[in-house]
Every structure is written in structure tokens, then in C-alpha cells.
Protein backbone atom coordinates (compact mmCIF):
# COMPACT_ATOMS: atom_id res chain seq x y z
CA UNK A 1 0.00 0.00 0.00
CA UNK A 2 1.79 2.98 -1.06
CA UNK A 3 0.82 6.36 0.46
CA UNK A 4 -1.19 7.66 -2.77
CA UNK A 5 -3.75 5.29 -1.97
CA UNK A 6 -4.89 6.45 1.27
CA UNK A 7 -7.80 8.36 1.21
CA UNK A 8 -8.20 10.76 3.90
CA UNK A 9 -11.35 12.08 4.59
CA UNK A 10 -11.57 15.90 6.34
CA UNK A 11 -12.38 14.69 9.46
CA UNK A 12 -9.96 12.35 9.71
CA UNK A 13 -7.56 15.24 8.55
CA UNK A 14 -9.13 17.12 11.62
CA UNK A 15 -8.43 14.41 14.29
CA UNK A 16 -5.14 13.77 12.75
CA UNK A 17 -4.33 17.70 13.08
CA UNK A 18 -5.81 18.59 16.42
CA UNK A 19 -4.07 15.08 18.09
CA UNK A 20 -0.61 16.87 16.36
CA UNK A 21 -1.07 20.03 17.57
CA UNK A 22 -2.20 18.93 21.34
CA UNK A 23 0.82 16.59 21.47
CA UNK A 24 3.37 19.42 20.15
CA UNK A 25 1.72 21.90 22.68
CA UNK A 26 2.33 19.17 25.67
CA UNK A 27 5.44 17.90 24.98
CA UNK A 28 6.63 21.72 25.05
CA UNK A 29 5.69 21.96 28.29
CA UNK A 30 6.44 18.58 29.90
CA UNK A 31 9.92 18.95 28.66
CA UNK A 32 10.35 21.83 31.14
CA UNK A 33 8.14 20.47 33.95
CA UNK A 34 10.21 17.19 34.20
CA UNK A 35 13.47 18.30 33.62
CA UNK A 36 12.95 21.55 35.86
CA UNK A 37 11.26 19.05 38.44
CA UNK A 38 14.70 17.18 38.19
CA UNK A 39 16.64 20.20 39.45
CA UNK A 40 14.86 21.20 41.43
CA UNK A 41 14.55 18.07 43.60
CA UNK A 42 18.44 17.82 43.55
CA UNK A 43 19.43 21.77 44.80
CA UNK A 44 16.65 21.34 47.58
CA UNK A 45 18.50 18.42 48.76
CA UNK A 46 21.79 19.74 47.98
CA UNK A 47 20.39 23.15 49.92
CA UNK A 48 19.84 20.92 52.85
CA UNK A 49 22.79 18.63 53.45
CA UNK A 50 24.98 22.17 52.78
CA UNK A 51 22.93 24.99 55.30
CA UNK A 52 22.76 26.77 51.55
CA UNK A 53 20.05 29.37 52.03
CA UNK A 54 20.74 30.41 48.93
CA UNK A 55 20.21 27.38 47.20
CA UNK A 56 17.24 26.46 48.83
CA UNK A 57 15.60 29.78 47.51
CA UNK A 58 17.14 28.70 43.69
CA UNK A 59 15.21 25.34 44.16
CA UNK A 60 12.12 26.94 45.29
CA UNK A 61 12.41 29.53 42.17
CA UNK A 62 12.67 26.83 40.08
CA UNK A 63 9.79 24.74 41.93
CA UNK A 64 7.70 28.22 41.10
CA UNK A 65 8.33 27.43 37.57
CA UNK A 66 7.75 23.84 37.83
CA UNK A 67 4.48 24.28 38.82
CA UNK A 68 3.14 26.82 36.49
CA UNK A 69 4.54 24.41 33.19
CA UNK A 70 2.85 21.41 35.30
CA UNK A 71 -0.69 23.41 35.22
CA UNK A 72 -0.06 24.22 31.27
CA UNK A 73 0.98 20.76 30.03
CA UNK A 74 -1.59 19.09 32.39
CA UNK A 75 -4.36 20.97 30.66
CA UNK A 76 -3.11 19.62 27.20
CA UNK A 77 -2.44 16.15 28.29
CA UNK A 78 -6.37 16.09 28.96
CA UNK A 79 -6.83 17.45 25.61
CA UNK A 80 -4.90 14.99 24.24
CA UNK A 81 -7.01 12.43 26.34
CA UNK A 82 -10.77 13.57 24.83
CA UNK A 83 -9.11 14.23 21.75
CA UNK A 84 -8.29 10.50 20.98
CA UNK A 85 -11.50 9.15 22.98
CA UNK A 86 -13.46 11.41 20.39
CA UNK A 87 -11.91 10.65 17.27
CA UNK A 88 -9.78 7.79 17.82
CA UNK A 89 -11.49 5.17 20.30
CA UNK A 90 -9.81 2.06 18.11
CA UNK A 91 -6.72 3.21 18.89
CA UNK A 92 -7.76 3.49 22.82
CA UNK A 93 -9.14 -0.13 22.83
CA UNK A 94 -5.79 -1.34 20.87
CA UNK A 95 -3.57 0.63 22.76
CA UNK A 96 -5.64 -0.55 26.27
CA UNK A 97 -5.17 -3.78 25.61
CA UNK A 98 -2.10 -4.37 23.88
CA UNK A 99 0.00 -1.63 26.27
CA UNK A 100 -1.32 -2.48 29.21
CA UNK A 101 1.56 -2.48 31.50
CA UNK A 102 2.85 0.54 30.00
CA UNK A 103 0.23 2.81 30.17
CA UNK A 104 -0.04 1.40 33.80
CA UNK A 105 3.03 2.09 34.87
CA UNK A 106 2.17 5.86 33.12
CA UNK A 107 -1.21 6.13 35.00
CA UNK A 108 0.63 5.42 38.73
CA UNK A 109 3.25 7.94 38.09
CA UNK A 110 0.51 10.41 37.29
CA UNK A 111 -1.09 9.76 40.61
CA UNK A 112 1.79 9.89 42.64
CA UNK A 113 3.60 13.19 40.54
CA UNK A 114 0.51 15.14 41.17
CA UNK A 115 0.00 14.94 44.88
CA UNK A 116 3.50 14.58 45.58
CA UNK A 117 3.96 18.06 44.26
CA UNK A 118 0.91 19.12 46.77
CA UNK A 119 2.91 17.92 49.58
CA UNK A 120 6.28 19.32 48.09
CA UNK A 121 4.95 22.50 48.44
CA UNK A 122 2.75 23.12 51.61
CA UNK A 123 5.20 21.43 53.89
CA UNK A 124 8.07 23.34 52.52
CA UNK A 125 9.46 24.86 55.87
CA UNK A 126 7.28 22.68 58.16
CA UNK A 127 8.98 19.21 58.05
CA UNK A 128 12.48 17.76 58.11
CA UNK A 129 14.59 19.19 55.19
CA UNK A 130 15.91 15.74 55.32
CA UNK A 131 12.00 14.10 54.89
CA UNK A 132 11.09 17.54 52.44
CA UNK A 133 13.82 16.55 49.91
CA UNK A 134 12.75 12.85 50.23
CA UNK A 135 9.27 14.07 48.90
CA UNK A 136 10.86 16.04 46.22
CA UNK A 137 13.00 13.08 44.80
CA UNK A 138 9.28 10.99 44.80
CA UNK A 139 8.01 14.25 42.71
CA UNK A 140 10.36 14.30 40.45
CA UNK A 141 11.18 10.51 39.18
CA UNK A 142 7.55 9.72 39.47
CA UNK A 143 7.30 12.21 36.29
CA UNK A 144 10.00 10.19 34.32
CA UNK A 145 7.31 6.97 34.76
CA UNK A 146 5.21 8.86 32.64
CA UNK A 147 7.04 8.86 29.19
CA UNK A 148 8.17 5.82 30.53
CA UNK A 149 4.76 4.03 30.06
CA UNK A 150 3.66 6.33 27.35
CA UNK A 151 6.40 6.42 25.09
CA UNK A 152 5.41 3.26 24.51
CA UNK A 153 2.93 4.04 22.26
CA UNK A 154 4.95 6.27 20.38
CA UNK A 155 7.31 3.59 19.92
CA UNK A 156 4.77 1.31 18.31
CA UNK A 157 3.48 3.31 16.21
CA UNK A 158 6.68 3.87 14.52
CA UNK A 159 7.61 0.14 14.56
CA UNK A 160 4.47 -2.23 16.08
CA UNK A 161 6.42 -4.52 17.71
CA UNK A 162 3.69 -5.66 20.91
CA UNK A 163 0.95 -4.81 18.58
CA UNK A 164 2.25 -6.72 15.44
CA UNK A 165 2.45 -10.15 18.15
CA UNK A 166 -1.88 -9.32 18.87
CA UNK A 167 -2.95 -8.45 15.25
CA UNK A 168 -0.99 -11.72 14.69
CA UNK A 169 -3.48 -13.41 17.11
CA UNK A 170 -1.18 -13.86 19.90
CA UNK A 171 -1.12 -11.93 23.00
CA UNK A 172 2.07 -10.25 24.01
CA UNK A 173 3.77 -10.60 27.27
CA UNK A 174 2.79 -8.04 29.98
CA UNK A 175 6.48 -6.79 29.44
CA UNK A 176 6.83 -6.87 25.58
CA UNK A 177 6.62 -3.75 24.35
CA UNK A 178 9.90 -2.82 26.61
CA UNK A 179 11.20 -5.88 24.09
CA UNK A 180 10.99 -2.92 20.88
CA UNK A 181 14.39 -2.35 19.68
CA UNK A 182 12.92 0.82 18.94
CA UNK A 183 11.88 1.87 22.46
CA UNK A 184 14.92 2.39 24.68
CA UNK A 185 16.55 4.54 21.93
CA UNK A 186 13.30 6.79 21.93
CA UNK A 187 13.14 7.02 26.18
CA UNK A 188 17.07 8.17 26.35
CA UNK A 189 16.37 10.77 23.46
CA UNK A 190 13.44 11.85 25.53
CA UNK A 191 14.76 11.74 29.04
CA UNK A 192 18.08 14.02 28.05
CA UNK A 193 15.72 16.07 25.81
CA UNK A 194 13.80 17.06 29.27
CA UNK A 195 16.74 17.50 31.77
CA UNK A 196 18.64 19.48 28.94
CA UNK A 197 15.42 21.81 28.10
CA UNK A 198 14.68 22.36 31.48
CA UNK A 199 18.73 23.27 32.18
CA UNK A 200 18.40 26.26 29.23
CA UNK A 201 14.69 27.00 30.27
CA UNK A 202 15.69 27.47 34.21
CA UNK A 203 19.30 29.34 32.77
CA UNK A 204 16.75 31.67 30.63
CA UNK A 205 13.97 32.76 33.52
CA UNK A 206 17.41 33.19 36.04
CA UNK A 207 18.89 35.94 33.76
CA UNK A 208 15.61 38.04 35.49
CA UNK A 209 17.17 37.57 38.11
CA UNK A 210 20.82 38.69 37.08
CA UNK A 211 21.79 35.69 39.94
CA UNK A 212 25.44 34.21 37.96
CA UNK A 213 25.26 31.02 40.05
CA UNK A 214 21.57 30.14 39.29
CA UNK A 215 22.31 30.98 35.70
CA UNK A 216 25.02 28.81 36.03
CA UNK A 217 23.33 25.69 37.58
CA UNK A 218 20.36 25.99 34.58
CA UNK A 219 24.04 26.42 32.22
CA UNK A 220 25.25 23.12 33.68
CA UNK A 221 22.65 21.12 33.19
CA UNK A 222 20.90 22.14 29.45
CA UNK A 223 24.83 21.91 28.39
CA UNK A 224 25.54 18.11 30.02
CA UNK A 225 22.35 16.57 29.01
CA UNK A 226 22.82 18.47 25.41
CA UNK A 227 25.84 16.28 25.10
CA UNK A 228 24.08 13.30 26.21
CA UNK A 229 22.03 14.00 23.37
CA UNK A 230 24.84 13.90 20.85
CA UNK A 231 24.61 9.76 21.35
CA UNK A 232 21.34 9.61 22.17
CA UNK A 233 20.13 11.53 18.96
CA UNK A 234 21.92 9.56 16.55
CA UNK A 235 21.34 6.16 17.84
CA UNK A 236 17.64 6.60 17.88
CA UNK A 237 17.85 7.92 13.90
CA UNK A 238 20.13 4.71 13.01
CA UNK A 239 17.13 3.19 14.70
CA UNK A 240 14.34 4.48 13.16
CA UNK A 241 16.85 4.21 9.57
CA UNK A 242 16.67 0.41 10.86
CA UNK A 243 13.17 -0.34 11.87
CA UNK A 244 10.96 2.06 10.21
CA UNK A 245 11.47 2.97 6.40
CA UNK A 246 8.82 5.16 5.64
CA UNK A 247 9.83 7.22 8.18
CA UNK A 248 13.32 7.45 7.74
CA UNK A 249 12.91 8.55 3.92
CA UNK A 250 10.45 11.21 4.73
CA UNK A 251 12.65 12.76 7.34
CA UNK A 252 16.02 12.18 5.34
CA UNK A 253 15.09 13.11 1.88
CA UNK A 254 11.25 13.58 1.86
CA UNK A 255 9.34 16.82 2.54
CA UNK A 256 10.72 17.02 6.50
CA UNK A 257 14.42 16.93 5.21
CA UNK A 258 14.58 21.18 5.32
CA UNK A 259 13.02 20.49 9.19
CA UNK A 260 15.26 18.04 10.04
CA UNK A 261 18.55 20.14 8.73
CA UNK A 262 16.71 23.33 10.84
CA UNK A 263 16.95 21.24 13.88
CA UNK A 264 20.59 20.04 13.08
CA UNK A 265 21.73 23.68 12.76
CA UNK A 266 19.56 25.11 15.73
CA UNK A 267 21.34 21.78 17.82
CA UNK A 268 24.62 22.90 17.06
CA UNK A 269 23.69 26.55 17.44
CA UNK A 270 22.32 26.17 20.93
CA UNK A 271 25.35 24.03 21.85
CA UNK A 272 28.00 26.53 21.03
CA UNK A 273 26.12 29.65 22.35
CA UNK A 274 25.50 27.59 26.02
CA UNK A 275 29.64 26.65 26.11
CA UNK A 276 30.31 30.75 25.59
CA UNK A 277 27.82 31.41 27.65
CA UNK A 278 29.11 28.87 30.43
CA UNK A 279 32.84 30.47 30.27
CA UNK A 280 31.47 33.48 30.35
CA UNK A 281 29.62 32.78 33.94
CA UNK A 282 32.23 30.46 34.90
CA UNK A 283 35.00 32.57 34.34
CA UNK A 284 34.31 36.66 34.34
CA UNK A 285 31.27 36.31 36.28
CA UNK A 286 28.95 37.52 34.10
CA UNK A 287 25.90 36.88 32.61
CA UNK A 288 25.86 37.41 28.56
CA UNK A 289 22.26 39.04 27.12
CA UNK A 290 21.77 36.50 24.53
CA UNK A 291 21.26 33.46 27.24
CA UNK A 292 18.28 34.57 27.53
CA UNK A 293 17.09 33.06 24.81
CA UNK A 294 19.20 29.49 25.08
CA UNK A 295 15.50 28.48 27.14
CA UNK A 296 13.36 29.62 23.78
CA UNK A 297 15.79 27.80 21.24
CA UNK A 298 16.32 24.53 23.08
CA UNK A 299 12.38 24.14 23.45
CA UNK A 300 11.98 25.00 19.51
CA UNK A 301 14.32 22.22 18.87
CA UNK A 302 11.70 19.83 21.00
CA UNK A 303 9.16 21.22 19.17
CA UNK A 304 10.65 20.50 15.65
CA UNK A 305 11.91 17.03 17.46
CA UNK A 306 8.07 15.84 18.25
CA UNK A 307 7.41 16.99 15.13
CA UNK A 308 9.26 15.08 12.72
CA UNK A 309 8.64 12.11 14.98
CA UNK A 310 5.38 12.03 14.67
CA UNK A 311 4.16 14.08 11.30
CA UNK A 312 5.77 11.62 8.90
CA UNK A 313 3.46 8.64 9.39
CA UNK A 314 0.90 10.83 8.03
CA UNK A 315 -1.43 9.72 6.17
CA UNK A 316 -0.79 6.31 8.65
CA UNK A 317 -1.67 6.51 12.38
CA UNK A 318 1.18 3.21 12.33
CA UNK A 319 3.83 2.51 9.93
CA UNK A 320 4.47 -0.85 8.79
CA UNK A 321 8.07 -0.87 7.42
CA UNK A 322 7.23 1.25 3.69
CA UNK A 323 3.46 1.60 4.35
CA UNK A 324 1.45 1.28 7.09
CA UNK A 325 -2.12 1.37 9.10
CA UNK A 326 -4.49 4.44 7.60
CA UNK A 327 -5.94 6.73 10.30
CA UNK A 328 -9.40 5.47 9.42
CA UNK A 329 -8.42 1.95 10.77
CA UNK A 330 -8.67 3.65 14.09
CA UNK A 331 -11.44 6.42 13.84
CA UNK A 332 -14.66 6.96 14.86
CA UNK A 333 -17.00 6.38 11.97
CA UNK A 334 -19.51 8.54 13.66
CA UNK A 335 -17.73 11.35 12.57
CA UNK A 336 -18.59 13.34 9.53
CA UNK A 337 -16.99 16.81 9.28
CA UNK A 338 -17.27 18.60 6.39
CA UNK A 339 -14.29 20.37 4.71
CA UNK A 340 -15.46 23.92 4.88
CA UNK A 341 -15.86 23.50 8.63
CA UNK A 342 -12.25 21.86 9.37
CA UNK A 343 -10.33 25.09 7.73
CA UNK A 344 -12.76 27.03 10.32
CA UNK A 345 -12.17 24.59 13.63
CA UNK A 346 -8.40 24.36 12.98
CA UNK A 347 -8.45 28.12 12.45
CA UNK A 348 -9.64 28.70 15.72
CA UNK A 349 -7.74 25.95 17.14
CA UNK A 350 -4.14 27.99 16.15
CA UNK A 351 -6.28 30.96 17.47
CA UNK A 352 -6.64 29.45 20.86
CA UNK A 353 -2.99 27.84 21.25
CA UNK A 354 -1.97 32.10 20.40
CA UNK A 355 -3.90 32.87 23.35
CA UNK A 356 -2.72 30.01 25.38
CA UNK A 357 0.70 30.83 24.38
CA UNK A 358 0.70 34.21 25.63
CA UNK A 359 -0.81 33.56 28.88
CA UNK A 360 1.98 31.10 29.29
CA UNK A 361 4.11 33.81 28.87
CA UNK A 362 2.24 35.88 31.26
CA UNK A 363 2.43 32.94 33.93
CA UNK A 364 6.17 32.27 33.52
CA UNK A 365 8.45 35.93 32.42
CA UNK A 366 5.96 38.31 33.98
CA UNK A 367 5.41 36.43 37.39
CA UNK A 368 8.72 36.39 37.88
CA UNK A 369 9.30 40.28 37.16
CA UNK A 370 6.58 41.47 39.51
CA UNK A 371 7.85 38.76 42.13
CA UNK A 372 11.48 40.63 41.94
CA UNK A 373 10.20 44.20 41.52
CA UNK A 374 8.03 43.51 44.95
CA UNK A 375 10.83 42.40 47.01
């Protein structure tokens, strides 16, 4: 089945869109929330086994941060949720049954993240540093079981390994989809992608505060993990080169080639602006203007990332070495949108993510300009 034959209706188009741009919009965010979650955990404990006031009052800066991104990308995750109930519910049931374990494991870490970073902040002060950074180390690796369980899914949908063993008419291991030569490669890509993001992000908002060793902490971290990515990067695109065809040949020399050399260049932009940067604050003491925007670049790199990732299986929901499964495999047949009307929904949609946008923005510089103009 080559790609020409698919015919994809508009509504299909629509799910297919909207899913995109909710995923895009949430990854952006989660990359800062978990890798910002990370640091944060770490200088509160480091804060307490040093008597470093100082440090403390970096970690609960960056826990102020933490929490605003966690509001934002919780918000699209449950778009993301109605979104594929609505239009996708074959992809639920496959996904239910076939990832079980996974999405498990994904589910827990949501329930212990959330009120873990409840108790993270109202006993801040009121219990044992030793017991407060205990909670914070809960917060923040429960958020890594999340892509752990759902990254899953991306993973088999680039190469169904677990769900190739069920439409097969076998039924996979509880474990098998952790099996996927595809999936490890895809988690360490992701995992640096969020410590690193949330390194820059952290080094960008700290610039407000013209503080050279909190810009230098955020420095550390976006540069180490950016390295980290250096291996991680290529060995999951030898992967996908190795498992999943269509994919690699729409990224490599199909229409996402110009997006894929963007992110190459903006990669090895970010990396040699951070290492100035990082002499600069390492060695004069000072801060240099343009790190401010090291946060902004790094998290347009994960959104061009997610994006290639995930946009070339169009007009396929899974690829299947040089083909793969159409969307309408997996979508609700109830729906019947006509074309006029998606131009006006999506329209809106890019109107509202504006919006949304900007009142990020609001949230996260602003908040932390009238917080430092008050005291």
C-alpha cells in the first residue's frame, strides 16, 4: 500500500491535526516540567545537606516554575485524552489492551507526581529538610514513569512490535513492548531532551534575576544533558533508519528533510552559544544578554523534534516498514466533518494555542518580574 492510496477524509484530517497540535503543545511543556522538576529536587536536597540558604531559595524559584509548566501541560495532556476518545477510540481499545503495562506504569506515576507536588509544596518549611527533599525526589522521578509508560505508544506506532504479536493473534507478554528495539533509543532521546530543556529553560527565567550562580546551575545542566544528546540523537535515527522505512525517507530526503537540517543547525547553534555562555559565567562572572534566549531555542528544537517524529506517518496513524495502518483503521466512523468546517475549527484551534501561548508567557516571564520588583 503505497501512500497515494490512502484516502483521507476531512475529518480524519481534523483528528489527525488537532491530536498533532495537542501533542506538540504538551510535549513543550512537559519537557520543562520534568526536567525543571529534576533540578529542582536535587538543589533542595543539595540546599539541605549544605545549610545553603541560597540554594534552597534557587530550588524553590525553580519549583515556582515547575508548577506553572505542570498546570499548562496538564491541561493539554487532557486534551490529548478527549481528543483521541473522540476521534480515535480504536486506537484506545488497541492501545488498552495491547499496552497495558505501559500505560499502567504511566497512569501510577501520574497519581503519585501530582499529589507529591501538593505535599512538596505546603510542607516546605514545616517538616524535616531531610523528609522535604525525600518528597521532592518521589516528585520528580515519578514524572519520568510517565514517558516511561507512554512512550510506549509512540514507539509502536513507529515500529508495532507488541501490537504486530496481537494483530498476529497472539497476546504479548505483559512486558513486551519494553522488548521494541525501537523503544529504549526513543526514552534516552526523551529523558536528556527534558533534563537538557529544562537546564536552558531554568538558565533563561534566572537571567531576570541577574543571579550568575543560578544561571550557572540551569548552564550546567541544558549543556551536560545536550551532550548526552549527541549519542542519544543519533542512535535513535540509526534506529528508526533500521526499523521504520517510511519514516526514515520522509525525514532524510522527503518533505521534513529542510526540518530536520533546521533542527541540526539550531542543535549545534544552541550548543556553542550555552559553552560561551558557560565560560562566560564560569570565568568573568557575568551573565551574557543572549542566554536569555538558550530556554526559547532549546524548546523549539523539541518542538521541531516531536514533530518530525510524529508528522511523517501521516497519512498512517502506524507505519508498517514502507506503508502502514491508515488513520481510518482507528477512527470513529460517527464522525462526519465537512471540509469547509475543518479550515474554520483548525483556524480557531491555532487561534486558541496564540492565546494560550501568551498567557503562558504571562504565567512564567511576567510572574517572575513582579515577584522581583516587589521584594
Amino acid at each position: 500500500m503505497s501512500s497515494g492510496e490512502v484516502v483521507v477524509t476531512p475529518a480524519q484530517l481534523l483528528g489527525f491535526t488537532v491530536l498533532g497540535l495537542a501533542v506538540l503543545i504538551h510535549i513543550i511543556f512537559v519537557s520543562i516540567t520534568l526536567g525543571v522538576g529534576l533540578i529542582t529536587a536535587v538543589y533542595r536536597w543539595l540546599a539541605y545537606k549544605r545549610s545553603d540558604g541560597e540554594l534552597e531559595l534557587f530550588a524553590r524559584k525553580a519549583f515556582r516554575l515547575m508548577i506553572v509548566t505542570e498546570l499548562f501541560s496538564g491541561v493539554w495532556g487532557t486534551i490529548i485524552t478527549v481528543v483521541l476518545v473522540g476521534f480515535f477510540p480504536g486506537l484506545v481499545a488497541l492501545a488498552t489492551n495491547v499496552l497495558f503495562t505501559p500505560i499502567t506504569i504511566a497512569i501510577v506515576s501520574i497519581m503519585i507526581r501530582i499529589p507529591s507536588i501538593a505535599i512538596f509544596w505546603y510542607t516546605w518549611g514545616k517538616i524535616s529538610e531531610r523528609a522535604h527533599s525525600t518528597i521532592g525526589f518521589i516528585m520528580a522521578l515519578s514524572g519520568f514513569g510517565v514517558p516511561l509508560g507512554f512512550r510506549t505508544l509512540f514507539s509502536e506506532l513507529s515500529y508495532p512490535h507488541t501490537i504486530s504479536v496481537f494483530l498476529a493473534g497472539n497476546t504479548p507478554p505483559l512486558w513486551y513492548a519494553y522488548t521494541s528495539p525501537l523503544y529504549w533509543s526513543l526514552y534516552a532521546h526523551t529523558v536528556f531532551a527534558v533534563i537538557s530543556t529544562g537546564g536552558f529553560v531554568i538558565a533563561s527565567i534566572m537571567v531576570l534575576e541577574n543571579n550568575v550562580r543560578w544561571v550557572e546551575i540551569g548552564l550546567k545542566y541544558g549543556i551536560l544533558f545536550l551532550l548526552a544528546q549527541l549519542i542519544a540523537g543519533p542512535l535513535y535515527y540509526l534506529t528508526i533508519y533500521s526499523r521504520s522505512t517510511y519514516i526514515f525517507n520522509n525525514i532524510t530526503f522527503g518533505p521534513y528533510a529542510p526540518l530536520f537540517a533546521l533542527k541540526l543547525i539550531l542543535v549545534l547553534l544552541l550548543l556553542i552559544l550555552s559553552l560561551y555562555s558557560w565560560f562566560s559565567v564560569r570565568r568573568r562572572k557575568t551573565i551574557i544578554g543572549y542566554t536569555k534566549y538558550l530556554g526559547p531555542i532549546a524548546l523549539l528544537i523539541v518542538f521541531l523534534g516531536e514533530f518530525i517524529n510524529n508528522a511523517p506517518r501521516y497519512p498512517y496513524i502506524a507505519v508498517l516498514g514502507e506503508s502502514g495502518v491508515p488513520i481510518s483503521a482507528f477512527f470513529n466512523f460517527y464522525m462526519d466533518i465537512p471540509a469547509s468546517l475543518v479550515y474554520v475549527i483548525l483556524g480557531f484551534l491555532i487561534f486558541s494555542i496564540i492565546v494560550f501561548t501568551f498567557a503562558a508567557y504571562l504565567a512564567l516571564i511576567r510572574g517572575f518580574i513582579v515577584e522581583k520588583i516587589e521584594s
